[in-house]
C-alpha atoms as a PDB file:
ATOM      1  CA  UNK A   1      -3.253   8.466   7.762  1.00  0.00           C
ATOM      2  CA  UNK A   2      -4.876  11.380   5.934  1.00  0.00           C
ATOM      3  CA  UNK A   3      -7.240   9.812   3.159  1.00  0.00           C
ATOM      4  CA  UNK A   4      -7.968   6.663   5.081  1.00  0.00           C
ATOM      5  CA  UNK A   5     -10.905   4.850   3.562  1.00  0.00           C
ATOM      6  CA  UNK A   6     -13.983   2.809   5.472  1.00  0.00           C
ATOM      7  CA  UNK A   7     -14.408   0.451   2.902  1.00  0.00           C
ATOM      8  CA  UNK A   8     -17.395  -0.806   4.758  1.00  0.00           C
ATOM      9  CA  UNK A   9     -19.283   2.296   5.317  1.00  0.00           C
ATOM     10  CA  UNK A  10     -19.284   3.602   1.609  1.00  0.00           C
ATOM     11  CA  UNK A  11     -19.812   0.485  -0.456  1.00  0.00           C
ATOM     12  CA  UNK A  12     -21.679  -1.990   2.356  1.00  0.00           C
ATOM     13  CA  UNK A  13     -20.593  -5.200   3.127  1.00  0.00           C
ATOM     14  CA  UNK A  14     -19.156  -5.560  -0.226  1.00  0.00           C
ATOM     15  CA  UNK A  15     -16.525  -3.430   1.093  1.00  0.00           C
ATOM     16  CA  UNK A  16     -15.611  -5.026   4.367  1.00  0.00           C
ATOM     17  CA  UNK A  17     -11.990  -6.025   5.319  1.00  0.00           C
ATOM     18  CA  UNK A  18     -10.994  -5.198   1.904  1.00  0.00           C
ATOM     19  CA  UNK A  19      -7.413  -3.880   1.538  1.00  0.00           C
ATOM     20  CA  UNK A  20      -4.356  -4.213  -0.392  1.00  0.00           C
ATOM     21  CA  UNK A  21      -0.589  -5.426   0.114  1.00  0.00           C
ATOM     22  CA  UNK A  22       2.311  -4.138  -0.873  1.00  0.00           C
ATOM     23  CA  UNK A  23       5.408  -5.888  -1.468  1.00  0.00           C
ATOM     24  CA  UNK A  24       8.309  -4.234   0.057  1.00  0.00           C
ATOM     25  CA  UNK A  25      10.143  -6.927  -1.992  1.00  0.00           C
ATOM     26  CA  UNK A  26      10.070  -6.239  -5.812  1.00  0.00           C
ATOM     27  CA  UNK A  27       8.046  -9.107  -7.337  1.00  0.00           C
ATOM     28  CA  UNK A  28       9.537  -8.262 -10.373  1.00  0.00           C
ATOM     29  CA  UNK A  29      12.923  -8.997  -8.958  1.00  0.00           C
ATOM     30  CA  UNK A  30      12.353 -12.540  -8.984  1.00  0.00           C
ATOM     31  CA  UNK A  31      12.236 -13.286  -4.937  1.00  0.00           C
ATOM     32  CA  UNK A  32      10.393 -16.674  -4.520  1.00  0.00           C
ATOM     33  CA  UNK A  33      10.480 -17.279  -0.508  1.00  0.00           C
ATOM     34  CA  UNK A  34       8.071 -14.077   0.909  1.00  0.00           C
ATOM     35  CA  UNK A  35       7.497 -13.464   4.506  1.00  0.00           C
ATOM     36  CA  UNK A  36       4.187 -11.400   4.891  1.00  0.00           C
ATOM     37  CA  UNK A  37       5.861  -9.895   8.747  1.00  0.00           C
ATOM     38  CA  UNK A  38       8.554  -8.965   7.169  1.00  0.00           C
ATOM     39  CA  UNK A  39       8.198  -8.256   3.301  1.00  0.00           C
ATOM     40  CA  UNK A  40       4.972  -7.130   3.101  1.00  0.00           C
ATOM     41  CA  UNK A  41       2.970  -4.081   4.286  1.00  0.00           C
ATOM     42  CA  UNK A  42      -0.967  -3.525   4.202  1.00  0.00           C
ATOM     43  CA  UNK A  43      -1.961  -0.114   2.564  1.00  0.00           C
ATOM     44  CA  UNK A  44      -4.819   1.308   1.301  1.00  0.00           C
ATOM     45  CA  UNK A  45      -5.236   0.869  -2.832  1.00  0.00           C
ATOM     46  CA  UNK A  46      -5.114   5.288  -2.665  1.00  0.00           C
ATOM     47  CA  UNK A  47      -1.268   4.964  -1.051  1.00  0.00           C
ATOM     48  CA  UNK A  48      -0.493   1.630  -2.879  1.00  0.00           C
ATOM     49  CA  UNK A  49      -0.780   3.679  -6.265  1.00  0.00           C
ATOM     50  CA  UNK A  50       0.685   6.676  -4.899  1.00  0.00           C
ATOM     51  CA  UNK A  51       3.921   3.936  -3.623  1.00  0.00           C
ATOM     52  CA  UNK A  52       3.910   2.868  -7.617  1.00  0.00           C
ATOM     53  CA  UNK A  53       2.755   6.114  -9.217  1.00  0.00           C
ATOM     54  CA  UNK A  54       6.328   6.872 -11.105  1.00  0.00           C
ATOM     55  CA  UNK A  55       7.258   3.713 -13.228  1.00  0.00           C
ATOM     56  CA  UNK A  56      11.313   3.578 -11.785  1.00  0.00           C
ATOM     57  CA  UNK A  57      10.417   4.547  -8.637  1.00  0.00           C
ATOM     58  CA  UNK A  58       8.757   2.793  -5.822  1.00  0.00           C
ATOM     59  CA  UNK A  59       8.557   4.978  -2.599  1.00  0.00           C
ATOM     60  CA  UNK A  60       8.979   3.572   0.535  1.00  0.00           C
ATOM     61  CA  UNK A  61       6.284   3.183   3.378  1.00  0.00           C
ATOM     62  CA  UNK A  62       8.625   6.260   5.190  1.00  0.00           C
ATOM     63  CA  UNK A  63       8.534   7.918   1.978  1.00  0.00           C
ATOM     64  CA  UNK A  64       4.899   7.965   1.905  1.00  0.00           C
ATOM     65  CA  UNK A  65       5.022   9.144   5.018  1.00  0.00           C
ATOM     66  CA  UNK A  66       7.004  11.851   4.321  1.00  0.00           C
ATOM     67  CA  UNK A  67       4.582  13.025   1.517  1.00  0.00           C
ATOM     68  CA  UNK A  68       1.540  12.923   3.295  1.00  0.00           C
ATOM     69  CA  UNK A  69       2.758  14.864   6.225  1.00  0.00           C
ATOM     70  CA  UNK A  70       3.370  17.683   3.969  1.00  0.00           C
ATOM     71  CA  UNK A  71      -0.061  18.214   3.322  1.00  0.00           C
END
């Protein structure tokens, strides 16, 4: 994806496998019993905020997509 980040190469080892997960799930809605196949999805923190940028709205991963594509 445009943006992508090598944690790695710009703050050292530090930076290594770092990542973040995004709930496709609301957390907020309560849901106890998570799968990580199916309700989560790994995305850089950059698209993570972008996903929960407006407070009512959470894009989805196709969403996202969309945006970024129009660049």
């Amino acid at each position: 994806m445009p943006g992508e980040i090598n944690f790695k190469a710009v703050y050292g080892e530090w930076g290594e496998g770092f990542i973040r997960v995004h709930h496709t799930k609301p957390v907020a809605a309560g849901i106890r019993e998570v799968s990580p196949k199916d309700d989560m999805i790994v995305l850089c923190p950059n698209c993570h905020s972008m996903v929960h940028r407006k407070k009512n709205v959470t894009l989805s991963l196709d969403q996202l997509k969309a945006i970024l594509k129009k660049k």
